[in-house]
Protein backbone atom coordinates (compact mmCIF):
# COMPACT_ATOMS: atom_id res chain seq x y z
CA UNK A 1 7.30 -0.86 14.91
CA UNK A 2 6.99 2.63 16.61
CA UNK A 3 7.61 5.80 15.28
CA UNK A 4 10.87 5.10 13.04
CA UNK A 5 10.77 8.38 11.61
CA UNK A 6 10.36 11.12 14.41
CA UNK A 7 10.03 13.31 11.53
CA UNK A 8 7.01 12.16 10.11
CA UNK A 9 4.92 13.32 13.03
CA UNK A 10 4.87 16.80 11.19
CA UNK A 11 2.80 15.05 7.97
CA UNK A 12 -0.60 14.28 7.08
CA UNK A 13 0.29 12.74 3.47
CA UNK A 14 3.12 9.94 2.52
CA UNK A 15 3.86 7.93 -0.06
CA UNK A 16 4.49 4.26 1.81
CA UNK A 17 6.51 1.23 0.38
CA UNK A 18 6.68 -1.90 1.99
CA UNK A 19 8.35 -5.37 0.59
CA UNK A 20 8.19 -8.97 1.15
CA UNK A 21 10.49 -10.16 2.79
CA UNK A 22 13.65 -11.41 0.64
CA UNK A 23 11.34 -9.52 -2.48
CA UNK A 24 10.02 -13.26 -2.04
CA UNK A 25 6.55 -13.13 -5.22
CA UNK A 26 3.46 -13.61 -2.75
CA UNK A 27 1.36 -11.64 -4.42
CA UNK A 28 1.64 -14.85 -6.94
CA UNK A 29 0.01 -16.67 -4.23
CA UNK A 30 -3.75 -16.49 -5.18
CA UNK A 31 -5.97 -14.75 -2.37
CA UNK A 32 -2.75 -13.28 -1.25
CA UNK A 33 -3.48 -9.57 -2.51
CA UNK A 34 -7.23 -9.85 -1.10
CA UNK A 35 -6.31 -10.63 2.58
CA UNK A 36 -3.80 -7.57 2.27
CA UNK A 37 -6.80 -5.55 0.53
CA UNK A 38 -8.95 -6.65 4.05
CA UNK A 39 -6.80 -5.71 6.08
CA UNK A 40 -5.75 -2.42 4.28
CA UNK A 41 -9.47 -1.66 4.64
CA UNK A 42 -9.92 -2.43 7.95
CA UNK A 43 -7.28 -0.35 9.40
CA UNK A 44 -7.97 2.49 7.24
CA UNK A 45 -10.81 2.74 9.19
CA UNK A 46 -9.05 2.30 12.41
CA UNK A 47 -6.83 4.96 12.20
CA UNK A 48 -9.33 7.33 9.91
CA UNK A 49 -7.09 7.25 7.49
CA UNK A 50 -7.51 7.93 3.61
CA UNK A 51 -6.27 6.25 0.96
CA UNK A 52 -5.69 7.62 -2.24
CA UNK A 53 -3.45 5.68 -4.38
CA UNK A 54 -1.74 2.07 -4.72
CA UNK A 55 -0.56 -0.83 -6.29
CA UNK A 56 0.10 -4.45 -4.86
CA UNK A 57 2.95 -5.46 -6.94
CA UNK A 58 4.13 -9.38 -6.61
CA UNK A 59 7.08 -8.69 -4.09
CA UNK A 60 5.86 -5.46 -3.02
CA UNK A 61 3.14 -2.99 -1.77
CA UNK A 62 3.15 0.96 -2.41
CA UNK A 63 0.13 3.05 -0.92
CA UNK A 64 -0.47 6.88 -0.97
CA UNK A 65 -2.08 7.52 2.45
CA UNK A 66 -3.42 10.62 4.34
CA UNK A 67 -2.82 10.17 8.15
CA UNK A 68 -1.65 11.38 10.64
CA UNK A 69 1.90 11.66 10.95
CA UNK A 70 1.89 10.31 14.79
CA UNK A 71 -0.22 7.19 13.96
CA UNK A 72 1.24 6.20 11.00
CA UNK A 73 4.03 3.82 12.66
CA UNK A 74 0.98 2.29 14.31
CA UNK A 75 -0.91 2.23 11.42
CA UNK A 76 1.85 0.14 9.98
CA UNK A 77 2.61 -1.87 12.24
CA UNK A 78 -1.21 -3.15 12.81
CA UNK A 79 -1.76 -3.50 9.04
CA UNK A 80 1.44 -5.73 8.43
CA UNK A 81 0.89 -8.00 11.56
CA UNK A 82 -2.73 -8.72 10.20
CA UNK A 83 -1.49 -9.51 7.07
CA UNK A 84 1.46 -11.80 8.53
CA UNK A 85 -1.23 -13.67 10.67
CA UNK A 86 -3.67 -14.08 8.08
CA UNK A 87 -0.85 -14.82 5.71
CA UNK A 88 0.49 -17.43 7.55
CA UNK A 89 -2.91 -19.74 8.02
CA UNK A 90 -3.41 -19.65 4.12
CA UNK A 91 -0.18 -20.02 2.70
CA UNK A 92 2.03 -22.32 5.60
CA UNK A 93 4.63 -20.07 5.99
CA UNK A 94 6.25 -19.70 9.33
CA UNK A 95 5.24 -16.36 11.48
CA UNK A 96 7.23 -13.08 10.60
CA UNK A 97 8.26 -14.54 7.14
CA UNK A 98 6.36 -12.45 4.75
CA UNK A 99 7.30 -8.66 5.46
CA UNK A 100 10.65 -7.32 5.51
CA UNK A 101 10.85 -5.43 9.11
CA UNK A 102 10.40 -2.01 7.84
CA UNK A 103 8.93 0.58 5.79
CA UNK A 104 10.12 3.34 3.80
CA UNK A 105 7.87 6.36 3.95
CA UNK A 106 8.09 9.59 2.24
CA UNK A 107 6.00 12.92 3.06
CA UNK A 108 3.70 14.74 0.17
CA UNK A 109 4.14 18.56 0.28
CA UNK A 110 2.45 19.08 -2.74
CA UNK A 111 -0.37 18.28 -5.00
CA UNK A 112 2.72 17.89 -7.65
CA UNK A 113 4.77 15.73 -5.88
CA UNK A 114 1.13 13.59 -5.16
CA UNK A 115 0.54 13.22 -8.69
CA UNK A 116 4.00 12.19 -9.35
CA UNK A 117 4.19 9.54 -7.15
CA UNK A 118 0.50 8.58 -8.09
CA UNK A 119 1.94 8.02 -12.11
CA UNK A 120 5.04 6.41 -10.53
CA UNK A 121 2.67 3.84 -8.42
CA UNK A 122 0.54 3.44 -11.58
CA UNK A 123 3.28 2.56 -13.89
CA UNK A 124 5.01 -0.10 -12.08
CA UNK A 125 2.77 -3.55 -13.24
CA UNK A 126 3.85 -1.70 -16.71
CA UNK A 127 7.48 -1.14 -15.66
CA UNK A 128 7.33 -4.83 -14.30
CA UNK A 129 5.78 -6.53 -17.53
CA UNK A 130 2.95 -7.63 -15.86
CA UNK A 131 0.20 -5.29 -18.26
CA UNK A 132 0.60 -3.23 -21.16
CA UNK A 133 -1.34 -0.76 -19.60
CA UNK A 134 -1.72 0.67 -16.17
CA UNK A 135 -5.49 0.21 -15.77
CA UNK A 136 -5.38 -3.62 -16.90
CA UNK A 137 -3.98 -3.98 -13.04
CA UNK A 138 -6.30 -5.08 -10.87
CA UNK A 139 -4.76 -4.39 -7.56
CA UNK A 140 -3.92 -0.60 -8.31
CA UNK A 141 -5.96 2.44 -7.93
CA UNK A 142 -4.95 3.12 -11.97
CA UNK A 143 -8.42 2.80 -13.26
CA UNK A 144 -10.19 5.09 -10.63
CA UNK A 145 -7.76 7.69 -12.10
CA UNK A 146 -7.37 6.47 -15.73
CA UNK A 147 -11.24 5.41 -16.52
CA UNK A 148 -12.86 6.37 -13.67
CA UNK A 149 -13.62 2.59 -12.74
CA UNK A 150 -14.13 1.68 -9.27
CA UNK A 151 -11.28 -0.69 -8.21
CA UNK A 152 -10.96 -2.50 -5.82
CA UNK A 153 -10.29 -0.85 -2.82
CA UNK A 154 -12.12 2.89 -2.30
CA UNK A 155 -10.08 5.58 -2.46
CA UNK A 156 -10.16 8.93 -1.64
CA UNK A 157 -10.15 11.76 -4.42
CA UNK A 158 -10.96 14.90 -2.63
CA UNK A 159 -7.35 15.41 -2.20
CA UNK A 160 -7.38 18.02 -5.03
């Protein structure tokens, strides 16, 4: 995957989407949203990164992470092969069918525009019609915000 964004070697915060390929519904596919949750893990601690928001929506992924800037492609990369692999064995799908090639990244400046994009992330199973609430999502960081309920995955709150 590389570094698709020279400019993003300047950052140290982004706000990360990736799809499904075709915006196909895997995360229907039960055990789907735990292998990407593994491997999310995993690599965080890799790449020492930090992760503090996101939400694994049925055709997509969104993830607030603090990294560095030159690793991220790498981070990337790593994280969505896993999945793929792992993917693959439990659902029968043919290799490099479940993630569209890229990602779209954007950098945080600003505790405001972190916040934003953390009620943006939080709203979408709500947007979506999958809850009625933000923190009835399991696979979102909502509740550690919301209720202060662990979800999940840990996520890092020092950010402000």
């Amino acid at each position: 995957m590389g570094l698709q964004f020279p400019a993003q070697k300047y950052g140290q915060c982004f706000f990360v989407t990736t799809t499904f390929k075709e915006w196909q519904h895997f995360g229907n596919i039960e055990g789907f949203y735990q292998r990407i949750a593994d491997s999310l893990v995993f690599y965080l601690t890799k790449y020492r990164a930090q992760l503090v928001g996101y939400v694994f929506m049925p055709n997509h992924i969104h993830l607030l992470l603090v990294i560095d800037g030159k690793r991220l492609g790498d981070f990337m990369r790593d994280f969505k092969k896993y999945v793929a692999q792992k993917g693959v064995e439990d659902i029968k799908l043919t290799e490099g069918s479940i993630w569209m090639p890229r990602y779209d990244r954007v950098v945080i400046y600003s505790a405001t525009v972190l916040r934003t994009k953390l009620k943006y992330i939080h709203a979408n199973p709500v947007r979506a019609g999958l809850v009625d609430e933000p923190m009835e999502w399991t696979w979102s960081s909502a509740g550690d915000y919301l209720t202060g309920e662990k979800g999940e995955i840990d996520i890092y709150r020092d950010w402000f």
